[in-house]
N, C-alpha and C. Protein backbone atom coordinates (compact mmCIF):
# COMPACT_ATOMS: atom_id res chain seq x y z
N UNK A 1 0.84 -1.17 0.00
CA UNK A 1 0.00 0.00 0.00
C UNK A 1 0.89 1.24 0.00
N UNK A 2 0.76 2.24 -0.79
CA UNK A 2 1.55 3.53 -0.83
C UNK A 2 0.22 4.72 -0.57
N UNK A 3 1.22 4.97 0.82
CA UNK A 3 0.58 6.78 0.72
C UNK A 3 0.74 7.78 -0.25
N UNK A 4 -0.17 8.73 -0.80
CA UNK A 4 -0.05 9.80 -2.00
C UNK A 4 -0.32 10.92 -0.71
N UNK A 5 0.84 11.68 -1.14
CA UNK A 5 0.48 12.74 -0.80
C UNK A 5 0.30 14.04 -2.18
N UNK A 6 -0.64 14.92 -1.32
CA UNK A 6 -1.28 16.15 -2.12
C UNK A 6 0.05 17.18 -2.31
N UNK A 7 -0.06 17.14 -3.51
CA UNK A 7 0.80 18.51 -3.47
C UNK A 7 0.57 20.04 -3.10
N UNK A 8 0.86 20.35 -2.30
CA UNK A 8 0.54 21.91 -2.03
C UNK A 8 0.05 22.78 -2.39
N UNK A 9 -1.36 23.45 -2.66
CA UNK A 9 -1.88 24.42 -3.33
C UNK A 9 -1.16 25.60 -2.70
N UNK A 10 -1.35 26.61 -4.21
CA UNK A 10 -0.83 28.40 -3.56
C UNK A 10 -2.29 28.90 -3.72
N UNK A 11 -2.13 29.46 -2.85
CA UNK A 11 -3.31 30.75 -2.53
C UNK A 11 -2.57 31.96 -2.40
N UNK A 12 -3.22 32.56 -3.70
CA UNK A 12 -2.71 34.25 -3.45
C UNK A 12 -4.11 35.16 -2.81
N UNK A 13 -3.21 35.76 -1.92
CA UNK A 13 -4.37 36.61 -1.21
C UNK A 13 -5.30 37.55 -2.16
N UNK A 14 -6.56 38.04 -1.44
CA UNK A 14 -6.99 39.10 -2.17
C UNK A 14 -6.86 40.23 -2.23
N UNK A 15 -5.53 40.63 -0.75
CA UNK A 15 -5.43 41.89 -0.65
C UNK A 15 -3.78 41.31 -0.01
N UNK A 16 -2.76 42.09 -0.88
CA UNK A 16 -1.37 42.19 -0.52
C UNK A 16 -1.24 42.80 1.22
N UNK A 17 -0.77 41.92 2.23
CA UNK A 17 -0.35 42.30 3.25
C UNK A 17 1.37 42.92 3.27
N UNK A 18 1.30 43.70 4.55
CA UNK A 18 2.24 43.76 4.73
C UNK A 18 3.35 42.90 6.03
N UNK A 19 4.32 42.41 5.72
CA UNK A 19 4.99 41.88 6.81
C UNK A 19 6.16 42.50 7.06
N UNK A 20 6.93 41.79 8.15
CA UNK A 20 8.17 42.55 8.52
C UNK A 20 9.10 41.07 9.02
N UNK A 21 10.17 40.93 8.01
CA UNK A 21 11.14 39.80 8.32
C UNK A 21 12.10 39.75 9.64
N UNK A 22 11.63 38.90 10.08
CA UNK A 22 12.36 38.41 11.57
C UNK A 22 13.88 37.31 11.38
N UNK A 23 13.51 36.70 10.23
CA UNK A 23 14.54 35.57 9.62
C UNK A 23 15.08 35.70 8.68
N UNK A 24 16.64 36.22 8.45
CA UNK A 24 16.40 36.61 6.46
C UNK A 24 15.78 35.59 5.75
N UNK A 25 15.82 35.82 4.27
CA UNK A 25 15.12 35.29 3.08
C UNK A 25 16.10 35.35 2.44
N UNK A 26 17.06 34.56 2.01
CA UNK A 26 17.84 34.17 0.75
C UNK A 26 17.23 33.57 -0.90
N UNK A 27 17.78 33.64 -1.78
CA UNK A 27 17.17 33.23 -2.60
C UNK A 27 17.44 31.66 -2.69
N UNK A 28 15.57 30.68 -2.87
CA UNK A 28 15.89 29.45 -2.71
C UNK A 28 16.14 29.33 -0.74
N UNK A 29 15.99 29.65 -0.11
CA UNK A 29 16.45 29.75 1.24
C UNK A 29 15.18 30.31 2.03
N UNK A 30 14.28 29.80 2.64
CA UNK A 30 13.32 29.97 3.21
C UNK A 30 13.58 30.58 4.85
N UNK A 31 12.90 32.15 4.96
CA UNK A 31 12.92 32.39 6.26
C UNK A 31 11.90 32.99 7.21
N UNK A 32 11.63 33.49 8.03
CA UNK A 32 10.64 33.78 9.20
C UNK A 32 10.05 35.48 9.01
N UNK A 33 8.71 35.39 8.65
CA UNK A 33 7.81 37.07 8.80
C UNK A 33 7.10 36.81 9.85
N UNK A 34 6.89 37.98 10.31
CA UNK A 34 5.72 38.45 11.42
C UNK A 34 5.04 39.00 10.73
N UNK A 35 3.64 38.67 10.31
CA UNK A 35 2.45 39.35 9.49
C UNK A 35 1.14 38.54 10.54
N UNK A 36 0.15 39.78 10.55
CA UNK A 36 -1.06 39.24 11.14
C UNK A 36 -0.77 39.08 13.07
N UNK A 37 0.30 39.62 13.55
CA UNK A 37 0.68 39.26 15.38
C UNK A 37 1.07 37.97 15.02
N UNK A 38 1.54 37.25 14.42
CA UNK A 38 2.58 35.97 14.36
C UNK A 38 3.52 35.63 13.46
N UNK A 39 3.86 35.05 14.00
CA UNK A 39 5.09 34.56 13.48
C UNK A 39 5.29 33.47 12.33
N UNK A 40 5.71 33.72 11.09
CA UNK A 40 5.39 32.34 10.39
C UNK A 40 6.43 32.00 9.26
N UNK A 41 6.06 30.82 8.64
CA UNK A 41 7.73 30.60 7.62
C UNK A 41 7.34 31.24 6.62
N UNK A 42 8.32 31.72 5.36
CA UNK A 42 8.58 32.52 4.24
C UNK A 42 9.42 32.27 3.62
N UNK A 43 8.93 32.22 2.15
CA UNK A 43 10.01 32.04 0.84
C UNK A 43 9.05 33.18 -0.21
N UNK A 44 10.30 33.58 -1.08
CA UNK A 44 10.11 34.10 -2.02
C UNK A 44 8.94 33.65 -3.00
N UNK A 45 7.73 34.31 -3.31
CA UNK A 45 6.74 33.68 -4.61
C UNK A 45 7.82 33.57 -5.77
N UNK A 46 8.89 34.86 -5.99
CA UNK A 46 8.83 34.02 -7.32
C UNK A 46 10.45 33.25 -7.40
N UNK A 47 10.60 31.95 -7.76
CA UNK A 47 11.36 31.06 -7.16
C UNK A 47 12.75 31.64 -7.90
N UNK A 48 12.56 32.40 -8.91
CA UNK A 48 13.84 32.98 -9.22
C UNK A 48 14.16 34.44 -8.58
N UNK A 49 13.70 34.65 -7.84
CA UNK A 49 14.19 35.85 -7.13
C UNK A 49 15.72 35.91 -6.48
N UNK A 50 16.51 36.62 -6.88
CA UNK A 50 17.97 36.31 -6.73
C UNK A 50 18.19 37.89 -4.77
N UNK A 51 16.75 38.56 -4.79
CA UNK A 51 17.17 39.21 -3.67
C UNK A 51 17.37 38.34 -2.18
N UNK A 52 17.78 39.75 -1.36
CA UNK A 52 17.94 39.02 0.36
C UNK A 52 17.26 39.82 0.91
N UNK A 53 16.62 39.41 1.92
CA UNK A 53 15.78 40.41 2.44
C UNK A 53 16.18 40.55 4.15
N UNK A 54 16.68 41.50 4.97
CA UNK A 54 17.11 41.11 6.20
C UNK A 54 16.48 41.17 7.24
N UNK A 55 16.67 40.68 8.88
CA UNK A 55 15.68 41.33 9.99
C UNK A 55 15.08 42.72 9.69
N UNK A 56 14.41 42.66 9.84
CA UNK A 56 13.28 44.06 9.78
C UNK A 56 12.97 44.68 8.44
N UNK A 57 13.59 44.26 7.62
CA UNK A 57 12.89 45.12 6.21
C UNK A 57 11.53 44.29 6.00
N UNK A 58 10.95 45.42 5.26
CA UNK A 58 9.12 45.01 5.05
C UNK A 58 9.34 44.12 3.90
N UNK A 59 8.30 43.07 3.79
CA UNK A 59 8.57 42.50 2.87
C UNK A 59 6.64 42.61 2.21
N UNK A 60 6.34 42.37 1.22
CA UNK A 60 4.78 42.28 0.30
C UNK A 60 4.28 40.79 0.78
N UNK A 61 3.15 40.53 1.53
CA UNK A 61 2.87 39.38 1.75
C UNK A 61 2.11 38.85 0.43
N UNK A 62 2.20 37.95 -0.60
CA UNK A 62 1.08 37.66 -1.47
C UNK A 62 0.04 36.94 -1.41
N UNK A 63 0.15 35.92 -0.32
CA UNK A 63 -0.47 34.45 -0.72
C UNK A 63 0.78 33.87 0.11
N UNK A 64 0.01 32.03 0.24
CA UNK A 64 0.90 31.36 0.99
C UNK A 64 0.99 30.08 0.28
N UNK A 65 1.51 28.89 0.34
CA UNK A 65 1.82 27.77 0.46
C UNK A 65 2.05 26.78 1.37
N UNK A 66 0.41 25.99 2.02
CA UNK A 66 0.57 25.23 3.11
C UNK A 66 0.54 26.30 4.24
N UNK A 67 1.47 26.22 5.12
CA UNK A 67 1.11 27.50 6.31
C UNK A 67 3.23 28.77 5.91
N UNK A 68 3.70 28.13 5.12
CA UNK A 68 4.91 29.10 4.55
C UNK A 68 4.16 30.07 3.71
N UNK A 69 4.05 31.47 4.14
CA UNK A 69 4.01 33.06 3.45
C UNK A 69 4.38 32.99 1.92
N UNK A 70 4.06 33.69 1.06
CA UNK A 70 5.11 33.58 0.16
C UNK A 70 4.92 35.74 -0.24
N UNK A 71 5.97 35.96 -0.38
CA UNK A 71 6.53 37.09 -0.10
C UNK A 71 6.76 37.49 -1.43
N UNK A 72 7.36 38.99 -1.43
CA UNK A 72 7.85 39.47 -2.50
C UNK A 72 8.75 41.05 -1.72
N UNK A 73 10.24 40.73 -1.90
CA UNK A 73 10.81 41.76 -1.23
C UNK A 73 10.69 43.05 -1.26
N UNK A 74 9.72 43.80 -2.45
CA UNK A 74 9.64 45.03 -2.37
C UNK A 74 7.88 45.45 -3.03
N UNK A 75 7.33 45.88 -2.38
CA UNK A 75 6.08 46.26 -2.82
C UNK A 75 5.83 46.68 -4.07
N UNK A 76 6.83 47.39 -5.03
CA UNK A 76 7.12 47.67 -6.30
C UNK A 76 8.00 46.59 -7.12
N UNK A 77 8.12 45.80 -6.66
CA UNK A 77 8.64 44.64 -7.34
C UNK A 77 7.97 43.73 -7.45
N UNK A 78 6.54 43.67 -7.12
CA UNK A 78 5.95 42.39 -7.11
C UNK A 78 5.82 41.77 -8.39
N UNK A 79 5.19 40.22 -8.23
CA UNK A 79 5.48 39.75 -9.65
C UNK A 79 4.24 39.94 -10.40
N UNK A 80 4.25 40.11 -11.54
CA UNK A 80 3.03 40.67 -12.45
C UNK A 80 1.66 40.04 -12.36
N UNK A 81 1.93 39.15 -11.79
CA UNK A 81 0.67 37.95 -11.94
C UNK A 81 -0.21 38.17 -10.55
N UNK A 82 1.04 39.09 -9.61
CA UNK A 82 -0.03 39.29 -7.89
C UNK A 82 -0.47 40.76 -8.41
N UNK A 83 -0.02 41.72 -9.37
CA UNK A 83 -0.22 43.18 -9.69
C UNK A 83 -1.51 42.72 -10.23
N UNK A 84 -1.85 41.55 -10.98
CA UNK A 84 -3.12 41.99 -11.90
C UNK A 84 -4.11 41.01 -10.79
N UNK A 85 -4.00 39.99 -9.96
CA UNK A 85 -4.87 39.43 -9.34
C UNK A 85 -5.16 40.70 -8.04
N UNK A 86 -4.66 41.55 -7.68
CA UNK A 86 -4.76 42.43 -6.25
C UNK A 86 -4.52 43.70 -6.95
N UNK A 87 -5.43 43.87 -7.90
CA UNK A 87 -4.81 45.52 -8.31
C UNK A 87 -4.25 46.06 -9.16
């Protein structure tokens, strides 16, 4: 008998939050935002994002994956696809 597991849906929000990184974010390198009074994991939405993002810079919350954030390091950088779903 083999277990299947589900692969992970993304949910992009309907309204871009804002967070504030507690853990950096490397690219490919998953780290820790405080958005919403908690604390939670974070990676970059778009998987080629080559920025770093450090303790305390704001980061664009978009949408998540499972209970990991998925982010975008600069509110003017977001990726085109969260600009036309939020705005």
């Amino acid at each position: 008998m083999f277990a299947t597991i589900a692969p992970e849906t993304i949910e992009l929000f309907h309204q871009i939050g804002l967070g504030s990184v507690e853990e950096a974010i490397y690219p490919k390198c998953p780290g820790r935002v405080y958005f919403q009074a908690t604390y939670w994991p974070a990676e970059f939405f778009d998987p080629d994002c080559q920025e770093t993002v450090l303790p305390g810079d704001p980061v664009a919350v978009i949408g998540r994956s499972g209970i990991t954030l998925l982010v975008a390091p600069r509110v003017n950088r977001l990726p085109k696809r969260a600009q036309i779903n939020n705005g």
